[in-house]
Structures are given as structure tokens and as C-alpha cells.
N, C-alpha and C. Protein backbone atom coordinates (compact mmCIF):
# COMPACT_ATOMS: atom_id res chain seq x y z
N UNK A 1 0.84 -1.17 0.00
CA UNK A 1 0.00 0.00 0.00
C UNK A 1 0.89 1.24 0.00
N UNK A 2 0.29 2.58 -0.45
CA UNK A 2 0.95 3.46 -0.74
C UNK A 2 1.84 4.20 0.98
N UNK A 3 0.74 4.24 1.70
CA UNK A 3 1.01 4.76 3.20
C UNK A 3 2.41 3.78 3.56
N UNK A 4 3.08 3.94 4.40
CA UNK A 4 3.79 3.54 5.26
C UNK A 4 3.84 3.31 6.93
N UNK A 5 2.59 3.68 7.38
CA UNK A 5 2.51 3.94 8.78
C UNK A 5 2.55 1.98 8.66
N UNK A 6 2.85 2.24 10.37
CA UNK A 6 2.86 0.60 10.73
C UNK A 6 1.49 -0.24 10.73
N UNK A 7 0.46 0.42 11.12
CA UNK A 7 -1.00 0.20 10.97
C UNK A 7 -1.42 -0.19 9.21
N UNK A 8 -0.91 0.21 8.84
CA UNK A 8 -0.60 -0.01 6.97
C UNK A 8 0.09 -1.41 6.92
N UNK A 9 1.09 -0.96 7.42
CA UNK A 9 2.18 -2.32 7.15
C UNK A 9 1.37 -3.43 7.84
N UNK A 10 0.68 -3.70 8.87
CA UNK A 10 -0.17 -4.78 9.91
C UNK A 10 -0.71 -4.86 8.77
N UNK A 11 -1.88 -4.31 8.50
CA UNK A 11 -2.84 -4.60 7.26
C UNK A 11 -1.97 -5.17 6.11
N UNK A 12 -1.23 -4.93 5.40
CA UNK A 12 -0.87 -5.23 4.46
C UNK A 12 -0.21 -6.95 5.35
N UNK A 13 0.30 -7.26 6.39
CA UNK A 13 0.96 -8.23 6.39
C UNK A 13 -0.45 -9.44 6.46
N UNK A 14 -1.38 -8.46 7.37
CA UNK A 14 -2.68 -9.33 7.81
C UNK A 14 -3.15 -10.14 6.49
N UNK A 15 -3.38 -9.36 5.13
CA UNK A 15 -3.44 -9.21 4.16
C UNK A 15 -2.90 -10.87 3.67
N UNK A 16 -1.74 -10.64 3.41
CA UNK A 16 -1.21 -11.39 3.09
C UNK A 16 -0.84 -12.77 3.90
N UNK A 17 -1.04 -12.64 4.79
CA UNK A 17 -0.82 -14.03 5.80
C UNK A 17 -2.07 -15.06 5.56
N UNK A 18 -3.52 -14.51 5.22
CA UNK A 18 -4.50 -14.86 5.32
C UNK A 18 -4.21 -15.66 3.99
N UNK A 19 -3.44 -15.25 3.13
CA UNK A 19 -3.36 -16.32 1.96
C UNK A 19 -4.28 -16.29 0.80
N UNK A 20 -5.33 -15.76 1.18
CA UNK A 20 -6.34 -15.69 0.32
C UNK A 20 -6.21 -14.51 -1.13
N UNK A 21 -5.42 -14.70 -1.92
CA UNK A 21 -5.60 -13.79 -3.26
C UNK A 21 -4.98 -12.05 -2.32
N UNK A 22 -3.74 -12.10 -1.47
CA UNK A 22 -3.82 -10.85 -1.01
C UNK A 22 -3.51 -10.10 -1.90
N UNK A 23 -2.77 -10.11 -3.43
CA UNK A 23 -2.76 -8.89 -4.36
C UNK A 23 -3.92 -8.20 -4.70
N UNK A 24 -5.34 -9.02 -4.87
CA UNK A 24 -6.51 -8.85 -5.54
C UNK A 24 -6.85 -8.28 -4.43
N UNK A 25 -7.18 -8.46 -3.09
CA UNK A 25 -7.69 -7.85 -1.51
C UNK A 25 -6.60 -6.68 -1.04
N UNK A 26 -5.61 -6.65 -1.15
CA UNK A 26 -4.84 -5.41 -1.07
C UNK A 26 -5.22 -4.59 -2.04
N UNK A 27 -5.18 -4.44 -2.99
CA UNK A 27 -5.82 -3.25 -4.22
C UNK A 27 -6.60 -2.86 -3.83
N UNK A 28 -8.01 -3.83 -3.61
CA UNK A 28 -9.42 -3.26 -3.68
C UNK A 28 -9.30 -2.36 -2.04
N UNK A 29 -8.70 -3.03 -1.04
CA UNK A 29 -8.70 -2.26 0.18
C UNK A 29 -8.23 -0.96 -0.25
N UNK A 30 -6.86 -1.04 -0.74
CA UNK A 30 -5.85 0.18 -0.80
C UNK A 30 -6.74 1.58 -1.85
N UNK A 31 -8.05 0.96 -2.80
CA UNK A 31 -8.08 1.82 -2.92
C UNK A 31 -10.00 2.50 -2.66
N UNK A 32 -10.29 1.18 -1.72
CA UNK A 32 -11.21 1.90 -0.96
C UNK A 32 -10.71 2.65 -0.03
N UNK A 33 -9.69 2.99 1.07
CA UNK A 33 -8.83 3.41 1.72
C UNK A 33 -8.34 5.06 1.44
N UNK A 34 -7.64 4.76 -0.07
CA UNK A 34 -7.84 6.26 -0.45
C UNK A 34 -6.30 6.63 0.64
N UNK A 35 -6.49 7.94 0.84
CA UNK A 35 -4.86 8.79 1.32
C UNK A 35 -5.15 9.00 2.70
N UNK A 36 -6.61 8.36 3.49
CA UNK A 36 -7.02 8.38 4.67
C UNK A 36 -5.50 7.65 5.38
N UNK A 37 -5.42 7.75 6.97
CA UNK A 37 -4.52 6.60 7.53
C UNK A 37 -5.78 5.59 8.37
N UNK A 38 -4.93 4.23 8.61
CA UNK A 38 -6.06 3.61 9.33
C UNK A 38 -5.66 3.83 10.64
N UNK A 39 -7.04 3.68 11.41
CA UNK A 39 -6.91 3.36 13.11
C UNK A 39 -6.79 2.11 13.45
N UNK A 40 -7.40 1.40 12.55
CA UNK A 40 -7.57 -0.19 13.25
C UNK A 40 -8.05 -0.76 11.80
N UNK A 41 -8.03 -2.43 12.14
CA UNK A 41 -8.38 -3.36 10.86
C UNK A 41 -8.51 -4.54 11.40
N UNK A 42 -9.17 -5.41 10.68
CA UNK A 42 -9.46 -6.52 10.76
C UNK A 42 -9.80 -7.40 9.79
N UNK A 43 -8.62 -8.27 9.88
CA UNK A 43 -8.62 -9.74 8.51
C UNK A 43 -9.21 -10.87 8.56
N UNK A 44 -10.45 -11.03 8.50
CA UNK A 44 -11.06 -12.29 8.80
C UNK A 44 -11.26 -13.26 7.32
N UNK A 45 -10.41 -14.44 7.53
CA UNK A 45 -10.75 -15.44 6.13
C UNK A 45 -11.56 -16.70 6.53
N UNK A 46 -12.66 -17.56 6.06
CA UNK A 46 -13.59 -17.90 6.50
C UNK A 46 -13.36 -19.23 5.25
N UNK A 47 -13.50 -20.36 5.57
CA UNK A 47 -13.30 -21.46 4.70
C UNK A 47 -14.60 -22.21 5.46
N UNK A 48 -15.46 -22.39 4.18
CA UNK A 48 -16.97 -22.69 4.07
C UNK A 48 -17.22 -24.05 3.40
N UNK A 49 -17.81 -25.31 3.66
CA UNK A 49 -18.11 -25.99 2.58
C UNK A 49 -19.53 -26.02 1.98
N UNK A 50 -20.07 -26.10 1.04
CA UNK A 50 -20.99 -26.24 0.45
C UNK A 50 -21.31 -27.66 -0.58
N UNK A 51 -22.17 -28.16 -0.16
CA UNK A 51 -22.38 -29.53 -0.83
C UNK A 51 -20.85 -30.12 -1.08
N UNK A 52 -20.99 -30.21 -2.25
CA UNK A 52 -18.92 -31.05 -2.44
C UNK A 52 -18.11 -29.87 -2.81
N UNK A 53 -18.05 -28.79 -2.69
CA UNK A 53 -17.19 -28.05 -2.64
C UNK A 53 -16.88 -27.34 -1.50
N UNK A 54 -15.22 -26.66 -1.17
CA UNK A 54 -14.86 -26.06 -0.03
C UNK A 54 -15.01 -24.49 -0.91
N UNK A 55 -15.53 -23.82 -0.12
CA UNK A 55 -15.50 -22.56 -0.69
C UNK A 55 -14.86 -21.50 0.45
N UNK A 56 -14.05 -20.48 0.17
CA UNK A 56 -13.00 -19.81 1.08
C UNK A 56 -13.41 -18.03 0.68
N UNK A 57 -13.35 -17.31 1.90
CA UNK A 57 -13.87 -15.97 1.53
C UNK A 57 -13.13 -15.26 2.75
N UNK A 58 -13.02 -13.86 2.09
CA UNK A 58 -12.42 -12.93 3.43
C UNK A 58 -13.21 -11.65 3.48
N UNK A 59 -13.20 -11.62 4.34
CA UNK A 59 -13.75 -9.69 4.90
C UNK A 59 -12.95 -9.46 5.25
N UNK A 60 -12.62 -8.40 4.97
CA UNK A 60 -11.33 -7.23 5.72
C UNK A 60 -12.31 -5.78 5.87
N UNK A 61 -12.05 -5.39 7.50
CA UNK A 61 -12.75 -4.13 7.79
C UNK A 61 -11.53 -3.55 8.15
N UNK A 62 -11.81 -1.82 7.81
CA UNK A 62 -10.93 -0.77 7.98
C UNK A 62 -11.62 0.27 8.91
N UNK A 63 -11.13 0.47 9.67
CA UNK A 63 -11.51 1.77 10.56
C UNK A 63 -10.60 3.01 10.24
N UNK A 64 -10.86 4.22 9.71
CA UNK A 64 -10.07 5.05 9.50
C UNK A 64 -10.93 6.48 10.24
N UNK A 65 -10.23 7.57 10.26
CA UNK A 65 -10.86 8.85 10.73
C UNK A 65 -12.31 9.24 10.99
N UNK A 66 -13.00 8.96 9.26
CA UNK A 66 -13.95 9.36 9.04
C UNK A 66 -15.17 8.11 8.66
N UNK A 67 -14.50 6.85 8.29
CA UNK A 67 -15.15 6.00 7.25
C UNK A 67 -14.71 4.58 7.77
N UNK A 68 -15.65 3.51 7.56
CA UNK A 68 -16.10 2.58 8.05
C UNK A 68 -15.22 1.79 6.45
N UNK A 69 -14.65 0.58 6.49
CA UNK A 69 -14.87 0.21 5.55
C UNK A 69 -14.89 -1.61 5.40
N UNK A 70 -15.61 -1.72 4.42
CA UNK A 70 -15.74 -3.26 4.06
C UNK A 70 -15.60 -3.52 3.06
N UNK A 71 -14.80 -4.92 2.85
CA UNK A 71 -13.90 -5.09 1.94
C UNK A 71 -14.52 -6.76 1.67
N UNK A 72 -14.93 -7.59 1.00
CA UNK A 72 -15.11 -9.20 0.88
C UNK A 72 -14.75 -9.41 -0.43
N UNK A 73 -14.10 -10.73 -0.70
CA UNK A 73 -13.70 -11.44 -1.55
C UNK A 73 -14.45 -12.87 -1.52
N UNK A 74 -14.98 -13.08 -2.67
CA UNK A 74 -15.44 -14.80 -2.78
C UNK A 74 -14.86 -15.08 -4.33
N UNK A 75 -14.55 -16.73 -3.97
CA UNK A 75 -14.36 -17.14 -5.22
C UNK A 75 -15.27 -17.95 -5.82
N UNK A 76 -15.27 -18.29 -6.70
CA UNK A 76 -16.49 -19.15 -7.21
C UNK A 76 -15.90 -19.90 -8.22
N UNK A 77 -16.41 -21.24 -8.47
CA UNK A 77 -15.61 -22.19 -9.02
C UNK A 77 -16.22 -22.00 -10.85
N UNK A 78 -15.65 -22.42 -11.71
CA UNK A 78 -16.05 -22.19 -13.19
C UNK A 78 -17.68 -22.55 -13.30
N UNK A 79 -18.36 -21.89 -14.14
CA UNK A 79 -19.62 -22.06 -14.67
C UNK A 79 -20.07 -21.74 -15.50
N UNK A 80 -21.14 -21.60 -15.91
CA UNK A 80 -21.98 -21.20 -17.06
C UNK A 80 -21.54 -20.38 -17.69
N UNK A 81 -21.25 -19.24 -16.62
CA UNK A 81 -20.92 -17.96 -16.78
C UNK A 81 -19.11 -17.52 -17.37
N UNK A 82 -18.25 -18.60 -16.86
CA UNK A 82 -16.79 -18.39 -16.87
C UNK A 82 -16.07 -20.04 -16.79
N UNK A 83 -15.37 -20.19 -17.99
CA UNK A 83 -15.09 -21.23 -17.85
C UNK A 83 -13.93 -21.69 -17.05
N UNK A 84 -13.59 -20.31 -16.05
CA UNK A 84 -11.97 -20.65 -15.63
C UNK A 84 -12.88 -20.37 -13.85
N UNK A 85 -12.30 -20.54 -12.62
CA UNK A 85 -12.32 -20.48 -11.63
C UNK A 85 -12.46 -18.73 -11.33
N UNK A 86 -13.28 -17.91 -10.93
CA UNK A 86 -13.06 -16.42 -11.02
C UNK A 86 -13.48 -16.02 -9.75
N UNK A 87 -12.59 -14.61 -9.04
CA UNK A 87 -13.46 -14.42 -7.84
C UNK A 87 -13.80 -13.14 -7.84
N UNK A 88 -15.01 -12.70 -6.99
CA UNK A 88 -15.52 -11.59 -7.22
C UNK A 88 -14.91 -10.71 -5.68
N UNK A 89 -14.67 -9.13 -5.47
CA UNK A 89 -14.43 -8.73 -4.72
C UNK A 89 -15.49 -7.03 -4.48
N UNK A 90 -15.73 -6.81 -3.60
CA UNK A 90 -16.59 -5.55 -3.40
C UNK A 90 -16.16 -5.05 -2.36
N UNK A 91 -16.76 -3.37 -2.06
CA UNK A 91 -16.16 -2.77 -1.19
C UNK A 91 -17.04 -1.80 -0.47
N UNK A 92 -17.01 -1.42 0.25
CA UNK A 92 -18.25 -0.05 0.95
C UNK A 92 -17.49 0.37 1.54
N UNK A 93 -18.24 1.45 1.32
CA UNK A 93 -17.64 2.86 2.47
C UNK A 93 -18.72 3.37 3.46
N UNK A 94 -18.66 3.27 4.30
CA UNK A 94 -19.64 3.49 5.35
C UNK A 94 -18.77 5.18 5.81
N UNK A 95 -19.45 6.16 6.00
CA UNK A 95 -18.90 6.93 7.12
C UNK A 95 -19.47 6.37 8.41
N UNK A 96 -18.50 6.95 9.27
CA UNK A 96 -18.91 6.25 10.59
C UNK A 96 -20.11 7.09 11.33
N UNK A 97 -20.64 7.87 10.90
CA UNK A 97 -21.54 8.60 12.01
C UNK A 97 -22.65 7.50 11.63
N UNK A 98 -22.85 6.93 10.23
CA UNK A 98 -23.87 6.46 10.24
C UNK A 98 -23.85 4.85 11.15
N UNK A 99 -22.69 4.74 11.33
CA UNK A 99 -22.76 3.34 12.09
C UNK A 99 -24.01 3.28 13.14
N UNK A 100 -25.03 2.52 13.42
CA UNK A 100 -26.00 3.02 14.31
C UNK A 100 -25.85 1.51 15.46
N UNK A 101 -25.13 0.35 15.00
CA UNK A 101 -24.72 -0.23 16.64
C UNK A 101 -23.63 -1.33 16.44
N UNK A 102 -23.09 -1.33 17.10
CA UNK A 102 -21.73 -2.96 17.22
C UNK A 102 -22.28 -3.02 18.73
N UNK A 103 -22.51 -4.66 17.89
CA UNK A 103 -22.44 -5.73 19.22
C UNK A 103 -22.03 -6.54 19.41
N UNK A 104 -21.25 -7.15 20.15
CA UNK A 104 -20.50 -7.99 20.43
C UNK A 104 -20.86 -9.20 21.32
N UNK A 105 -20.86 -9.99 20.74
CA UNK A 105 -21.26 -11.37 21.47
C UNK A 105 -20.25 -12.42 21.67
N UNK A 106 -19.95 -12.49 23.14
CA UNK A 106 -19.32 -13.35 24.03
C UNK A 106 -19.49 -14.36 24.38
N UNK A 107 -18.93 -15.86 24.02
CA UNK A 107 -19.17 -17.18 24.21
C UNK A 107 -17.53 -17.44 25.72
N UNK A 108 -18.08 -17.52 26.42
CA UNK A 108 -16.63 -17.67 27.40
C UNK A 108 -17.68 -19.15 28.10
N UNK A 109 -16.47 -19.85 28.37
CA UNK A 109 -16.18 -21.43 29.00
C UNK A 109 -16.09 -20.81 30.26
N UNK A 110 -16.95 -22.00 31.03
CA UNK A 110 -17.43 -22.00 32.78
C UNK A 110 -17.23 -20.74 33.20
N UNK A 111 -18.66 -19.87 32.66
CA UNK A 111 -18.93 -18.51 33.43
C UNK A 111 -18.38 -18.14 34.65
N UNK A 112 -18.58 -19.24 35.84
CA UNK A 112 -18.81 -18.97 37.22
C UNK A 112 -17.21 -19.05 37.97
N UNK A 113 -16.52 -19.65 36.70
CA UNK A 113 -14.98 -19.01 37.18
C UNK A 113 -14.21 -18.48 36.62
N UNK A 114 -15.30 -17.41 35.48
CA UNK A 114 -13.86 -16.04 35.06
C UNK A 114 -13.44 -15.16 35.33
N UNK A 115 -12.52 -15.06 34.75
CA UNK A 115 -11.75 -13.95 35.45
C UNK A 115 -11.64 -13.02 34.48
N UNK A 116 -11.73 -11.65 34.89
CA UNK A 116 -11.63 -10.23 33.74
C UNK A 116 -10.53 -10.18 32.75
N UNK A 117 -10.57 -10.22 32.10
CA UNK A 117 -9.03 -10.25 31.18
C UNK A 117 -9.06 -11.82 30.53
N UNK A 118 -9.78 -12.58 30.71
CA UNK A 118 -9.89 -13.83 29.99
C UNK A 118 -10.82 -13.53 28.75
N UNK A 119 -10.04 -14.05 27.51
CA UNK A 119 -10.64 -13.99 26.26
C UNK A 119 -11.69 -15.03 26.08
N UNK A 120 -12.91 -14.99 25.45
CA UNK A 120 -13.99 -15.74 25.07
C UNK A 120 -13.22 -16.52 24.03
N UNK A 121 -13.85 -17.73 23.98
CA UNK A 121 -13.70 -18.55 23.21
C UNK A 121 -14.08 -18.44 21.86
N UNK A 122 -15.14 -17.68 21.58
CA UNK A 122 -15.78 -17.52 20.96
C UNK A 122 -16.62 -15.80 20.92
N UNK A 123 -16.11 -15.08 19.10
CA UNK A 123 -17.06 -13.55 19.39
C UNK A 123 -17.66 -13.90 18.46
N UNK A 124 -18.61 -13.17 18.26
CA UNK A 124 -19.65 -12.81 17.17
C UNK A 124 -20.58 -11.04 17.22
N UNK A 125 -19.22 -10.59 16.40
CA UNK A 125 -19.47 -9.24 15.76
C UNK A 125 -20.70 -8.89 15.02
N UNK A 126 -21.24 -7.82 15.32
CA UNK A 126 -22.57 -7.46 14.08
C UNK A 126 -22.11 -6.11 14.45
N UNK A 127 -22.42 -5.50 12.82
CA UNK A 127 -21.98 -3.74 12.95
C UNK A 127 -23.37 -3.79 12.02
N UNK A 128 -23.83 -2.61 12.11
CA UNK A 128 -25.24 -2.37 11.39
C UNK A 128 -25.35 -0.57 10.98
N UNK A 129 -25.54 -0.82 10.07
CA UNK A 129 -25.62 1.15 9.53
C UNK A 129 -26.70 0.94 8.52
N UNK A 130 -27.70 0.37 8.73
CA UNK A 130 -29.13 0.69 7.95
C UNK A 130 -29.14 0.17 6.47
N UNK A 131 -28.06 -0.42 6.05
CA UNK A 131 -28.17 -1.04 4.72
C UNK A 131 -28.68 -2.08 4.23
N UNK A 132 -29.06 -3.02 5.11
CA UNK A 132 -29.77 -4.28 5.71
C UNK A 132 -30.44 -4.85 7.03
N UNK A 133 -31.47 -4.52 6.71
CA UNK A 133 -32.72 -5.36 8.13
C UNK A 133 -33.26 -6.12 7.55
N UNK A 134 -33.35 -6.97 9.05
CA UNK A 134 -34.67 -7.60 9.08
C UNK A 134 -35.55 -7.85 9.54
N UNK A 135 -36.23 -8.31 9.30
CA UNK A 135 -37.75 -7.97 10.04
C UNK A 135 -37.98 -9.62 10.47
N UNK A 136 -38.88 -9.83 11.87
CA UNK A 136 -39.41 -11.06 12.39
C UNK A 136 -40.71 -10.97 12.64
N UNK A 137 -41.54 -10.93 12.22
CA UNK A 137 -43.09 -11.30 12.21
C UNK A 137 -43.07 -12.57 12.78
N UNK A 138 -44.45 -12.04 14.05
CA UNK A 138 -45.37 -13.33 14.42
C UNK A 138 -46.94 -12.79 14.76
N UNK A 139 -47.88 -13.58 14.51
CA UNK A 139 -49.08 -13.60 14.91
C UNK A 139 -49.32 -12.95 16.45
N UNK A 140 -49.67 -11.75 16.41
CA UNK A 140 -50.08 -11.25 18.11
C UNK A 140 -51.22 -12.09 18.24
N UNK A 141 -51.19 -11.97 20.14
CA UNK A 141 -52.53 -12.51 20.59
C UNK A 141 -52.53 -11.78 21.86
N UNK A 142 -53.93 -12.48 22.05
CA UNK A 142 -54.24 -11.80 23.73
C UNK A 142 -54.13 -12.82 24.70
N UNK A 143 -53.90 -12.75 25.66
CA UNK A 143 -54.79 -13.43 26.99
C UNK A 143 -55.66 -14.43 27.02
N UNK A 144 -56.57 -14.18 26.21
CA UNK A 144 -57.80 -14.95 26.42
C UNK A 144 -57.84 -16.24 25.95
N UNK A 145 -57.73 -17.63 25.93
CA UNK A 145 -57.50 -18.40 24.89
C UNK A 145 -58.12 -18.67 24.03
N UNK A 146 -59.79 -18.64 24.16
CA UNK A 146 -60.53 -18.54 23.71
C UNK A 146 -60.90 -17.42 22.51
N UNK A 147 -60.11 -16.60 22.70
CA UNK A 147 -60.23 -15.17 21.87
C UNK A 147 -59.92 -15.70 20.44
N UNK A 148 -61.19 -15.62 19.12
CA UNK A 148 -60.50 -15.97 17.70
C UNK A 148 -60.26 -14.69 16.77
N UNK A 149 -60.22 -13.39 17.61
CA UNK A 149 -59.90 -12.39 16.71
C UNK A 149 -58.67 -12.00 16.15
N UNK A 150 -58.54 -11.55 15.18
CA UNK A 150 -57.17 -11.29 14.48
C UNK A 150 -57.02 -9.86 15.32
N UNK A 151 -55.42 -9.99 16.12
CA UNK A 151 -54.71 -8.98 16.23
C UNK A 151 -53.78 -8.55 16.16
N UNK A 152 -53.50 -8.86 14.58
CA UNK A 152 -52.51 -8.27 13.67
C UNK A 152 -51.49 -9.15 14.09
N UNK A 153 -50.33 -7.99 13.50
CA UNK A 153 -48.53 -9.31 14.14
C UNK A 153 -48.32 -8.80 14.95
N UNK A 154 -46.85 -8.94 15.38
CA UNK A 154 -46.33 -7.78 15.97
C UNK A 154 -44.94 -8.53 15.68
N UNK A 155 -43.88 -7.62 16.30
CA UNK A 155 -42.06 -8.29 15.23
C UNK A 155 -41.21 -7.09 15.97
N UNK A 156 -40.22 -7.60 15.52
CA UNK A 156 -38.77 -6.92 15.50
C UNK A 156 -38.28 -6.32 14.27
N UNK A 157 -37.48 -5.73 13.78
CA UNK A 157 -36.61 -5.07 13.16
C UNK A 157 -35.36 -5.20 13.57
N UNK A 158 -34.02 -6.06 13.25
CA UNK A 158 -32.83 -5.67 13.51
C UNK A 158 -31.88 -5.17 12.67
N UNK A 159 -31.28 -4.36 12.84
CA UNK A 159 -30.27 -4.00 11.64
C UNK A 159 -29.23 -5.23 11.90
N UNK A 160 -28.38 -5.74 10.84
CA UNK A 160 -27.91 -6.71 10.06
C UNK A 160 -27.05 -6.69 9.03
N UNK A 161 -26.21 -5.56 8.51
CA UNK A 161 -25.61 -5.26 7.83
C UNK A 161 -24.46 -6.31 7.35
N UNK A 162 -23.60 -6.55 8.68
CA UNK A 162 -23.24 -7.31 8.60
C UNK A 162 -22.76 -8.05 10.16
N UNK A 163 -21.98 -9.55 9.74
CA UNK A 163 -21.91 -10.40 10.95
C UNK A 163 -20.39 -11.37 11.31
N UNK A 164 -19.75 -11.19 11.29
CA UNK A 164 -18.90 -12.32 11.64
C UNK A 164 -18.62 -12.99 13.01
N UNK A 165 -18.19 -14.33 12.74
CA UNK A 165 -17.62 -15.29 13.95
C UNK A 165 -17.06 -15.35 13.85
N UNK A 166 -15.55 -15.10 14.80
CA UNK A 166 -14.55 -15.83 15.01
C UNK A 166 -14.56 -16.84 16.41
N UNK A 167 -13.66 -17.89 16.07
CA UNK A 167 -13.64 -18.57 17.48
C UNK A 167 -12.07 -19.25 17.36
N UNK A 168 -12.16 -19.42 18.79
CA UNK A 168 -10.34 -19.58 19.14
C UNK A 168 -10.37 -21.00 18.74
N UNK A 169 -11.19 -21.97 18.85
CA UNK A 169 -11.06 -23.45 17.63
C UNK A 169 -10.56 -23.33 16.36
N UNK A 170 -11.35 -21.93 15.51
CA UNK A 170 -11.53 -22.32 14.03
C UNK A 170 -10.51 -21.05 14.00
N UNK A 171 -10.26 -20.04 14.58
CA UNK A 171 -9.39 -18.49 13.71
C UNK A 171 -7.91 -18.68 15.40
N UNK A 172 -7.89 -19.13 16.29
CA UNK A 172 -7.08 -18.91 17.18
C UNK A 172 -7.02 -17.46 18.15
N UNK A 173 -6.60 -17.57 19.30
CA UNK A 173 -6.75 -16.77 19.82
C UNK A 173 -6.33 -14.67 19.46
N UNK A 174 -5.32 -15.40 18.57
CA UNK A 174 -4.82 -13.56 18.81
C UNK A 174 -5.79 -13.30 17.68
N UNK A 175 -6.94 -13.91 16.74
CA UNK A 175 -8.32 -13.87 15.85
C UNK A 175 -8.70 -13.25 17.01
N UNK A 176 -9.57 -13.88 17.72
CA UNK A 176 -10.43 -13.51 18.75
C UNK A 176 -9.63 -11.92 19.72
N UNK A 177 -8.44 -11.95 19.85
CA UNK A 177 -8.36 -10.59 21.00
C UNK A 177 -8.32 -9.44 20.03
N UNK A 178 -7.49 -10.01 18.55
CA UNK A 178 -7.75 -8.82 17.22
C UNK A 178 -9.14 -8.50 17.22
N UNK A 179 -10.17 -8.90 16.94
CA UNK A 179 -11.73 -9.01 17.06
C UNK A 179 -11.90 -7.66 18.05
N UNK A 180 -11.78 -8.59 19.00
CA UNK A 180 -12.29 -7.64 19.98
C UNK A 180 -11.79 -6.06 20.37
N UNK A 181 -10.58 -6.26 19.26
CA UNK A 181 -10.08 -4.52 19.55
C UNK A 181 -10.35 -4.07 18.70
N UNK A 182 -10.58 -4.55 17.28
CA UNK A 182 -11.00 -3.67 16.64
C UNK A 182 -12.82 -3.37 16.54
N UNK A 183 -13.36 -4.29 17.22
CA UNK A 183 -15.21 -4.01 17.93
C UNK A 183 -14.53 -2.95 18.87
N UNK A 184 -13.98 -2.71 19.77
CA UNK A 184 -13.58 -1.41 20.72
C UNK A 184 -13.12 -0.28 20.25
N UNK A 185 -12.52 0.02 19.21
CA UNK A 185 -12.30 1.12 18.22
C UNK A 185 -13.31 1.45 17.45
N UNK A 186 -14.35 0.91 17.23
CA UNK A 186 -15.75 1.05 16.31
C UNK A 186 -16.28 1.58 17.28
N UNK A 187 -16.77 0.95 18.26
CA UNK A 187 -17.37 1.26 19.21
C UNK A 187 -17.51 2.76 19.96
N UNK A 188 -15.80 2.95 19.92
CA UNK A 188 -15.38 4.34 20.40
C UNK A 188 -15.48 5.26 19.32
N UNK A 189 -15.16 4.74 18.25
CA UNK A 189 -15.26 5.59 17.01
C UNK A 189 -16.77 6.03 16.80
N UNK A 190 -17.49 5.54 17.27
CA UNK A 190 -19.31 6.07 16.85
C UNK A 190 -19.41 6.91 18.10
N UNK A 191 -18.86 6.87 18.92
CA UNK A 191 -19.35 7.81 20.28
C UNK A 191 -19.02 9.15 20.08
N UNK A 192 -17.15 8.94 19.48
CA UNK A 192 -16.56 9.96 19.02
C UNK A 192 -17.70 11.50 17.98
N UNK A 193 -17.97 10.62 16.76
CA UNK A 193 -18.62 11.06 15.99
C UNK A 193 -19.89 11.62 16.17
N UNK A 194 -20.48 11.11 17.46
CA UNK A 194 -21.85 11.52 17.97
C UNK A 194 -21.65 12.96 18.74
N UNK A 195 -20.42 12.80 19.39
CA UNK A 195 -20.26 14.40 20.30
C UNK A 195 -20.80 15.61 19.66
């Protein structure tokens, strides 16, 4: 990448360690990225199977000043469409004010004897900025059991944008404490932006 800061150089090594096509995922980052510097990042590569094929994909998120960013790569095996193996890559730019929540979900082994500073076994990130919900409909009712009147649904709405898992089984631990610092820089980064 063009920058040199060390936060550059992490990314770029993250990049590349993950194995996954990092010339094709370095570009598209470097030039969603732009002449911004980053605060934080995160390389998550995800190896999926589907019926008889293994299929392998990465997200890479960027936290920079102003802007949120997401980065995914999938490959897809030859078809109809391409007779050679081809992968597709996309990118968003979120500014961060619009980030509207990160949540972080904590899987930690025998609750009743941890200790603060012990990493979960298991996170599961969701960042959401209104580009995707969903909605859960169910049949409302009353009280009464007897009651056969329709009263409507009633549901949720969650934003859903997007989601990842890591877990110290499948990505290893310094996955999981990376995770969690860069959910704490998002986190701080939307509070920031709200002042």
C-alpha cells in the first residue's frame, strides 16, 4: 500500500498471511482506503463448505478517521458464466456517524470461574448502519385463549448489515483478541462522531 505507517504495514501483512488472493484484496482495500490513515483493521478469512465443494472468503474491515470500511472477496468455481475459476471482490464505504450499533457477542467457558481479562472462546461481531434489516413477524394474541380475533402481528426489526464469527477453535486466539479490539475502536469511534 501506498502509506507507510505501521497500521498499513499490519494490514498489508494481515493481508497477506491470510493467503487468500492478497494482491486482488490489497488493491481493492488500498483503494477503498484512499490517502485516509487507518486506526484499526481486521482480517477475517472464512473457509466454508458447500455440498462437495470447499469454498474460502475474506472480509477485511478498515476503521479510519472518518469512514467505516468493508472489503469481501469470494471465489467461485467455473460455470456457465466463466469457464476458468473467477473471484468476485466488493467494497463499501460506510462513514462512521452512520454506524448506528456494534455488538459484540461473548461465548466464554465455565462462566462462574472467570476472570476479567480472559478472552472468550468464541465472538460474534454485528456492525449495522441501515443497509440491511430484518424484520421477524409473528401472529399477536391476547390473553384470552378462547379469543378468535385477528390482532394483527407484531415483530422486531434488527439491523444486520453485517456479521462475523470468530472462534479460538476455528481463527485462534490472537483472531479472537484482534476481534475484539478492533469491535472497541468502532465502538469508540461512533461515540466519538456523535459528540
Amino acid at each position: 500500500m501506498a502509506k507507510t505507517s505501521t497500521t498499513t504495514q499490519g494490514l498489508r501483512t494481515a493481508i497477506e498471511r491470510s493467503g487468500y488472493y492478497p494482491a486482488l484484496v490489497a488493491e481493492a482495500v488500498e483503494a477503498a482506503v484512499g490517502s485516509e490513515p487507518i486506526g484499526s483493521y481486521l482480517v477475517h478469512q472464512e473457509t466454508t463448505f458447500d455440498a462437495n465443494e470447499v469454498r474460502r472468503h475474506v472480509t477485511v474491515l478498515v476503521l479510519t478517521g472518518t469512514r467505516f470500511i468493508v472489503s469481501h472477496t469470494d471465489e467461485q468455481a467455473a460455470d456457465g458464466t466463466s469457464p476458468t475459476p473467477y473471484a468476485t471482490t466488493s467494497t463499501e464505504s460506510v462513514k462512521v456517524e452512520r454506524i448506528s450499533s456494534v455488538v459484540v457477542s461473548r461465548v466464554v467457558a465455565n462462566p462462574e470461574a472467570y476472570s476479567p481479562g480472559t478472552l472468550p472462546r468464541e465472538v460474534v461481531l454485528t456492525i449495522g448502519w441501515g443497509a440491511v434489516s430484518r424484520i421477524e413477524l409473528e401472529p399477536a394474541a391476547c390473553g384470552d385463549p378462547n379469543c378468535e380475533a385477528d390482532h394483527g402481528y407484531t415483530g422486531s426489526s434488527t439491523a444486520d448489515d453485517l456479521s462475523l464469527r470468530v472462534s479460538e477453535a476455528g481463527d485462534g486466539l490472537d483472531a479472537v483478541r484482534h476481534t475484539l479490539a478492533f469491535a472497541q475502536a468502532l465502538s469508540e469511534a461512533t461515540v466519538e462522531t456523535s459528540r
